[in-house]
C-alpha atoms as a PDB file:
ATOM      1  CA  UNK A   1       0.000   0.000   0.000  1.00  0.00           C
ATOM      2  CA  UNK A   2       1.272   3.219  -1.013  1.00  0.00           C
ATOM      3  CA  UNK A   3       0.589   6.337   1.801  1.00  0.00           C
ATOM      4  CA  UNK A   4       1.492   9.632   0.511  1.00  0.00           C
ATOM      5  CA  UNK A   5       1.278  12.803   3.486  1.00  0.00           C
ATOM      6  CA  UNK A   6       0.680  15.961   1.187  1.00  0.00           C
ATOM      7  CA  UNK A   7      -0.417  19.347   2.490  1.00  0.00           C
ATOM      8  CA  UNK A   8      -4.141  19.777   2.672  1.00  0.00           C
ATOM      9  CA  UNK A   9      -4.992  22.849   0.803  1.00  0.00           C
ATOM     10  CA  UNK A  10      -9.108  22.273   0.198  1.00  0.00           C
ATOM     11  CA  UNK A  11      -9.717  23.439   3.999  1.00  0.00           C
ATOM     12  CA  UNK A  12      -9.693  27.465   4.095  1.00  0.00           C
ATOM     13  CA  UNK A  13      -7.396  28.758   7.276  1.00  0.00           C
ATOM     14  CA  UNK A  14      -5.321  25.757   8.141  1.00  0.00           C
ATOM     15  CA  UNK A  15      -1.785  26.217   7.542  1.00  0.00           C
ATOM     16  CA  UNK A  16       0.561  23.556   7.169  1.00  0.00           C
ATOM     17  CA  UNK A  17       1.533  22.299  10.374  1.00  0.00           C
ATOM     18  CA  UNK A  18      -2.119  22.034  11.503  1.00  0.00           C
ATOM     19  CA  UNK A  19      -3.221  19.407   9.047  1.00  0.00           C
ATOM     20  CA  UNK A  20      -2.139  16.661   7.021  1.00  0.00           C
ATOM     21  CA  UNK A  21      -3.598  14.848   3.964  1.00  0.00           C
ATOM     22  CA  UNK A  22      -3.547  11.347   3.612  1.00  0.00           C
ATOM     23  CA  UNK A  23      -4.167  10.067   0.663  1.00  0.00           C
ATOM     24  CA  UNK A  24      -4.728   6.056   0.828  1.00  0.00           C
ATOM     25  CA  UNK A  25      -4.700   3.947  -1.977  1.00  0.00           C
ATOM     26  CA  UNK A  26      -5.888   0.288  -1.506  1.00  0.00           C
ATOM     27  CA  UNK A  27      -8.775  -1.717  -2.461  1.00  0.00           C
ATOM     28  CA  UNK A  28     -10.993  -0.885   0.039  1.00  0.00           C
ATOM     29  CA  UNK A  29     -10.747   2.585   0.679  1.00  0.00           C
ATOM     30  CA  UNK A  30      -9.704   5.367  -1.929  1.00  0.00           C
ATOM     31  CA  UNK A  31     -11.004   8.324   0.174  1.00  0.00           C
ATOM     32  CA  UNK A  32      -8.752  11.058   1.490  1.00  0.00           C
ATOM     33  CA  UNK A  33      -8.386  11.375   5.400  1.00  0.00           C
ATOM     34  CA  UNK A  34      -7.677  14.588   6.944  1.00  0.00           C
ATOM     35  CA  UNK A  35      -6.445  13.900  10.537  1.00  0.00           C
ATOM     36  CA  UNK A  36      -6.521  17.141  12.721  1.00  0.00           C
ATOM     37  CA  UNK A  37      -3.165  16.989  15.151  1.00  0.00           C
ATOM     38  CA  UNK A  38      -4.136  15.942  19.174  1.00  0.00           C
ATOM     39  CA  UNK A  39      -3.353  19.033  20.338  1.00  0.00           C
ATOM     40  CA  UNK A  40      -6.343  20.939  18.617  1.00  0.00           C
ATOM     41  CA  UNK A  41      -9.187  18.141  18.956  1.00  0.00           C
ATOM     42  CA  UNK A  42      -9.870  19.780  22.649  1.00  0.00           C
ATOM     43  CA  UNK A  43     -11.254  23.434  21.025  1.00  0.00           C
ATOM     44  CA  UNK A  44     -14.615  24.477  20.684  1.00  0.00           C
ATOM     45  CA  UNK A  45     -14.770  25.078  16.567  1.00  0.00           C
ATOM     46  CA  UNK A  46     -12.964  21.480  16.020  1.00  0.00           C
ATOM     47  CA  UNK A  47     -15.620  20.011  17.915  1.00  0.00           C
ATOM     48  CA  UNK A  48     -18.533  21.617  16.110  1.00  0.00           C
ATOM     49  CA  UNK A  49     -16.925  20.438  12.904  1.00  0.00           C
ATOM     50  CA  UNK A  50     -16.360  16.790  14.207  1.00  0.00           C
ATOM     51  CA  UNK A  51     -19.759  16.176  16.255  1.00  0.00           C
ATOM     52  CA  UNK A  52     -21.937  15.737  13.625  1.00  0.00           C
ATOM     53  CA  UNK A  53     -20.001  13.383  11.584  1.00  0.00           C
ATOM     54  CA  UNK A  54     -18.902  11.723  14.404  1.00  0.00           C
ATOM     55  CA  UNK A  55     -22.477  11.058  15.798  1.00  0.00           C
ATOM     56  CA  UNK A  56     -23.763   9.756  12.365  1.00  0.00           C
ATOM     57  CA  UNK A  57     -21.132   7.238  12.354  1.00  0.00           C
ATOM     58  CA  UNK A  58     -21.960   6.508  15.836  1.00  0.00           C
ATOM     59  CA  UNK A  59     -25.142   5.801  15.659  1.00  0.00           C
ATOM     60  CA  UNK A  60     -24.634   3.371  12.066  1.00  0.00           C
ATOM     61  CA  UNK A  61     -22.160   1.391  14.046  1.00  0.00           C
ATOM     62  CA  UNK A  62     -25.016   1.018  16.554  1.00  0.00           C
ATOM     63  CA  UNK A  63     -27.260  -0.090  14.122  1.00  0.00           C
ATOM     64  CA  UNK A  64     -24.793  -2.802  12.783  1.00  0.00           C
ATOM     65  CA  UNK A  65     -24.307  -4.131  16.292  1.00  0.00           C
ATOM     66  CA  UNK A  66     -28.163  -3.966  17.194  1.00  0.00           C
ATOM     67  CA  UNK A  67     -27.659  -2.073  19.707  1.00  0.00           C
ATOM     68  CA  UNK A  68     -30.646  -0.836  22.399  1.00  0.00           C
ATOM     69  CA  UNK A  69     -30.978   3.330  23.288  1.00  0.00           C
ATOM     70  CA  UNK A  70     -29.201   2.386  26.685  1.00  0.00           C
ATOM     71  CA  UNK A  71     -26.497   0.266  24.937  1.00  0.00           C
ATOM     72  CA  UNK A  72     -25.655   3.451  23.133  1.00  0.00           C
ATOM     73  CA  UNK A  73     -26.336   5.789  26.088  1.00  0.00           C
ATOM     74  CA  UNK A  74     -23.276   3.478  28.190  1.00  0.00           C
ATOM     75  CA  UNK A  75     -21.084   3.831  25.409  1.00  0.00           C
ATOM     76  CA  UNK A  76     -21.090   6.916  25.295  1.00  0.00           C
ATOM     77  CA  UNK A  77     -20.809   8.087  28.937  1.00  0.00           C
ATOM     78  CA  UNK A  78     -24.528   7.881  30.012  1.00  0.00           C
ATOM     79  CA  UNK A  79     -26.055  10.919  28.231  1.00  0.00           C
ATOM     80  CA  UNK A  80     -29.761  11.554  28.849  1.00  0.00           C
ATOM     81  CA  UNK A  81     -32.334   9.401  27.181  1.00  0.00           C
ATOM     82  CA  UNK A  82     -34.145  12.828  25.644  1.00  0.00           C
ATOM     83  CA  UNK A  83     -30.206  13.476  24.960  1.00  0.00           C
ATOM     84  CA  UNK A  84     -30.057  10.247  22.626  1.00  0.00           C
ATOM     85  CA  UNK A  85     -33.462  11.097  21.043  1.00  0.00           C
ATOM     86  CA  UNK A  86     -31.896  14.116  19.678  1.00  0.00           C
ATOM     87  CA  UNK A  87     -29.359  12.704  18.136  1.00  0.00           C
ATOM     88  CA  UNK A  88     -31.027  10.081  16.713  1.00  0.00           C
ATOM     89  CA  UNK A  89     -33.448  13.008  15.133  1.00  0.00           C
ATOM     90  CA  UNK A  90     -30.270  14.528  14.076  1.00  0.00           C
ATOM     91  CA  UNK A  91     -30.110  17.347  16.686  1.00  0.00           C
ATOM     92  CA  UNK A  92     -26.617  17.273  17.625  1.00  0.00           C
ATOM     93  CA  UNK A  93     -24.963  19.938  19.541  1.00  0.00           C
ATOM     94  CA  UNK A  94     -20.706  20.203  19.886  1.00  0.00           C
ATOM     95  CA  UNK A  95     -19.929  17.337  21.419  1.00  0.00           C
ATOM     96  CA  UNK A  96     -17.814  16.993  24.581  1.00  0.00           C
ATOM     97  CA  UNK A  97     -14.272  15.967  24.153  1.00  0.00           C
ATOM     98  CA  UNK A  98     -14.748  12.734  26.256  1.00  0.00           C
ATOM     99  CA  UNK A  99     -17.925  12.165  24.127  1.00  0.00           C
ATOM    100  CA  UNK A 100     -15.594  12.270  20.779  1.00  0.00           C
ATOM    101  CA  UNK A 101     -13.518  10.458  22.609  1.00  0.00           C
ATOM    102  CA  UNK A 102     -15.559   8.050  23.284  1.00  0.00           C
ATOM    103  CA  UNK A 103     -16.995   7.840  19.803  1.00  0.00           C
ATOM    104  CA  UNK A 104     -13.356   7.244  18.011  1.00  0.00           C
ATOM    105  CA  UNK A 105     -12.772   4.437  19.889  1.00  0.00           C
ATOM    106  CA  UNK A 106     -16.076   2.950  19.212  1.00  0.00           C
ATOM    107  CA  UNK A 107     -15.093   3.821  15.225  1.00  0.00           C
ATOM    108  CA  UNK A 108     -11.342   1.872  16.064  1.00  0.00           C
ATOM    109  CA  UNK A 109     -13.342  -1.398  17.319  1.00  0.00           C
ATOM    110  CA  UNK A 110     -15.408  -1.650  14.369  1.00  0.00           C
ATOM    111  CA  UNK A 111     -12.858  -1.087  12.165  1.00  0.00           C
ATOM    112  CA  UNK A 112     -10.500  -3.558  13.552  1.00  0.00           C
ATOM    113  CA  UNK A 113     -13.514  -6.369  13.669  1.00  0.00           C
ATOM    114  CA  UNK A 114     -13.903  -6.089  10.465  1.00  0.00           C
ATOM    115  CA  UNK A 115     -10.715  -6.702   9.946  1.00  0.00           C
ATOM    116  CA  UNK A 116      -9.787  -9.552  12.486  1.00  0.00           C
ATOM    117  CA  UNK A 117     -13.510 -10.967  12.073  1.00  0.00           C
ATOM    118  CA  UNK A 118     -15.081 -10.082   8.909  1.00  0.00           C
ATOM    119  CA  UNK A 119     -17.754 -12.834   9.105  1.00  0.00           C
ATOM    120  CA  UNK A 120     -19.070 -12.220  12.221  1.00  0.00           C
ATOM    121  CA  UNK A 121     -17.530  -8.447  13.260  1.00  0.00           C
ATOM    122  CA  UNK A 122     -21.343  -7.133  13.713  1.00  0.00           C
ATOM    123  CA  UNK A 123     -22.378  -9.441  16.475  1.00  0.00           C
ATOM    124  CA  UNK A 124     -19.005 -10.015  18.055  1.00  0.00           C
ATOM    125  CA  UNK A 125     -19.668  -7.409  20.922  1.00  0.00           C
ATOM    126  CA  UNK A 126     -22.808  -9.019  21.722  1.00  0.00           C
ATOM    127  CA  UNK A 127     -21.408 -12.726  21.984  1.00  0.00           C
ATOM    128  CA  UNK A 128     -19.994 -14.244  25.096  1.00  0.00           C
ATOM    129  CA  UNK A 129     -16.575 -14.455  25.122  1.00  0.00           C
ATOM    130  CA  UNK A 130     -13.958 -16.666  27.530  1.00  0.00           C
ATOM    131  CA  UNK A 131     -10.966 -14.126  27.035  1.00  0.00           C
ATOM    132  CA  UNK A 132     -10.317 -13.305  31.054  1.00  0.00           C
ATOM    133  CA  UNK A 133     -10.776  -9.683  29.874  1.00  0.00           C
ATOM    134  CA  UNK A 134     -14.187 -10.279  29.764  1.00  0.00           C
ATOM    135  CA  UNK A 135     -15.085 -12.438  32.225  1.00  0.00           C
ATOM    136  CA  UNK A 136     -17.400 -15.006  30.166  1.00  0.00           C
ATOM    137  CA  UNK A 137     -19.160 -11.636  29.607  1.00  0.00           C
ATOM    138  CA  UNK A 138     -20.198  -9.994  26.587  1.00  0.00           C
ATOM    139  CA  UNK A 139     -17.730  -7.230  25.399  1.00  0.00           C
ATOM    140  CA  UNK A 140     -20.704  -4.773  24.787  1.00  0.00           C
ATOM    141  CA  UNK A 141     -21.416  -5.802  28.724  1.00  0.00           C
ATOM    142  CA  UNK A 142     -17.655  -5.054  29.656  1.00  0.00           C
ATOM    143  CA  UNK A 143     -17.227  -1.595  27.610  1.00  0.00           C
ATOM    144  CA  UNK A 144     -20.930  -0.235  29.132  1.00  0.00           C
ATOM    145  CA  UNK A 145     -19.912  -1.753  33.131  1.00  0.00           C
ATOM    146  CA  UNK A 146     -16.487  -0.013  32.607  1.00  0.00           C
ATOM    147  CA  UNK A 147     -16.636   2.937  30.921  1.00  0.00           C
ATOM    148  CA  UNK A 148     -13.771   4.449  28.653  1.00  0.00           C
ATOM    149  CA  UNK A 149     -11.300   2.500  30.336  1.00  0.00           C
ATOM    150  CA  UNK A 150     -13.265  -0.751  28.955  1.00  0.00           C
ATOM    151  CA  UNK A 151     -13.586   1.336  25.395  1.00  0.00           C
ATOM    152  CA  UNK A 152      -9.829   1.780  25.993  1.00  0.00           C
ATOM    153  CA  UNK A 153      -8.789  -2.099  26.870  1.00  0.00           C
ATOM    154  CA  UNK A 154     -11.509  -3.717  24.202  1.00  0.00           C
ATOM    155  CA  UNK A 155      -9.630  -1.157  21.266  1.00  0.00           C
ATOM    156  CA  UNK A 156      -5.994  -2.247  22.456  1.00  0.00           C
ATOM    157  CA  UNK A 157      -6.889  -6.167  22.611  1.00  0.00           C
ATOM    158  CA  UNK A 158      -8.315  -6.075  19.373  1.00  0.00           C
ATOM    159  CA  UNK A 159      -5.727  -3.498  17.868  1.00  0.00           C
ATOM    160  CA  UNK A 160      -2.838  -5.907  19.106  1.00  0.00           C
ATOM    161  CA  UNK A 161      -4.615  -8.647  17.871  1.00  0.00           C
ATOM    162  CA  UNK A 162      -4.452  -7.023  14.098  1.00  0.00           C
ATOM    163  CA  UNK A 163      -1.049  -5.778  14.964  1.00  0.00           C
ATOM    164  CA  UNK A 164      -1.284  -1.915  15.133  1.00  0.00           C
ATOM    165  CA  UNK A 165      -3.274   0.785  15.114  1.00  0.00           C
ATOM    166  CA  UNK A 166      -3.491   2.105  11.591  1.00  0.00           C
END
C-alpha cells in the first residue's frame, strides 16, 4: 500500500503544520483522510466540525451491532435518554471531548472487527466471550460496566490482535 502525506490545501485557514492529507490507496478505501493533530481536537470550533459526523457514524455502528438506546447511552458516557433522542433526530450539539472520545474508539473497534472478524464483526460485541478480559461476559457488557477504560482495553486487545493501530 502506497501512503502519501501531502499538504491539505481544500480546507480554508489551516496552515501547514495544523493538518495533514492522507491520501490512501488500496482496495478498500480510496477516500482522502484529513487527521486534525491531538493538540487541537480539545477546542470548541474542532468540535462543532467533528460532532456531527462523528455522531452519524456513531449511531450506524449502533445499528450494525443492534444495539438498544441504553447500549448506546453506556457507550457513550450515560447521556440523557431525551439526549439520545436528539441525536437520533439529528439534533446534535458540539460534542464533549470525552464524548468524541468516546466515539473514536467505538469507530477503532469496528474497524479492527472487520478486519480480524469479517464474518461475524457485527455481532461479536454481543457474543460471550472466555478471554479473562471479559469475564465469560459480553464485550458490549464489559465496555458499558467499565466505561472508557473498557472502550480503551476492548480497542488495544483487538488493535494488538491485528497488529497496530493504523
Amino acid at each position: 500500500m502506497d501512503i502519501t502525506i501531502q499538504t491539505c490545501h481544500c480546507i480554508p485557514n489551516l496552515d501547514k503544520a495544523r493538518m495533514q492529507k492522507i491520501d490512501r490507496q488500496d482496495e478498500t478505501d480510496t477516500s482522502d483522510l484529513y487527521v486534525t493533530p491531538l493538540a487541537e481536537r480539545a477546542k470548541p470550533e474542532v468540535r462543532a466540525r467533528l460532532s456531527g459526523p462523528a455522531m452519524r457514524t456513531f449511531l450506524n455502528i449502533g445499528r450494525a451491532w443492534n444495539l438498544s438506546l441504553e447500549e448506546e447511552r453506556g457507550l457513550l458516557g450515560w447521556p440523557a435518554r431525551s439526549t439520545m433522542y436528539n441525536y437520533h433526530n439529528g439534533k446534535v450539539p458540539v460534542l464533549a471531548y470525552d464524548a468524541l472520545q468516546r466515539i473514536s474508539l467505538v469507530i477503532g473497534i469496528y474497524k479492527a472487527l472487520h478486519i480480524l472478524y469479517p464474518d461475524f464483526a457485527d455481532r461479536w460485541v454481543n457474543l460471550p466471550n472466555s478471554n479473562p478480559l471479559f469475564g465469560g461476559k459480553s464485550p458490549l457488557e464489559f465496555m458499558n460496566n467499565t466505561g472508557i477504560g473498557g472502550l480503551e482495553k476492548v480497542r488495544r486487545l483487538l488493535d494488538s490482535r491485528r497488529g497496530g493501530w493504523n
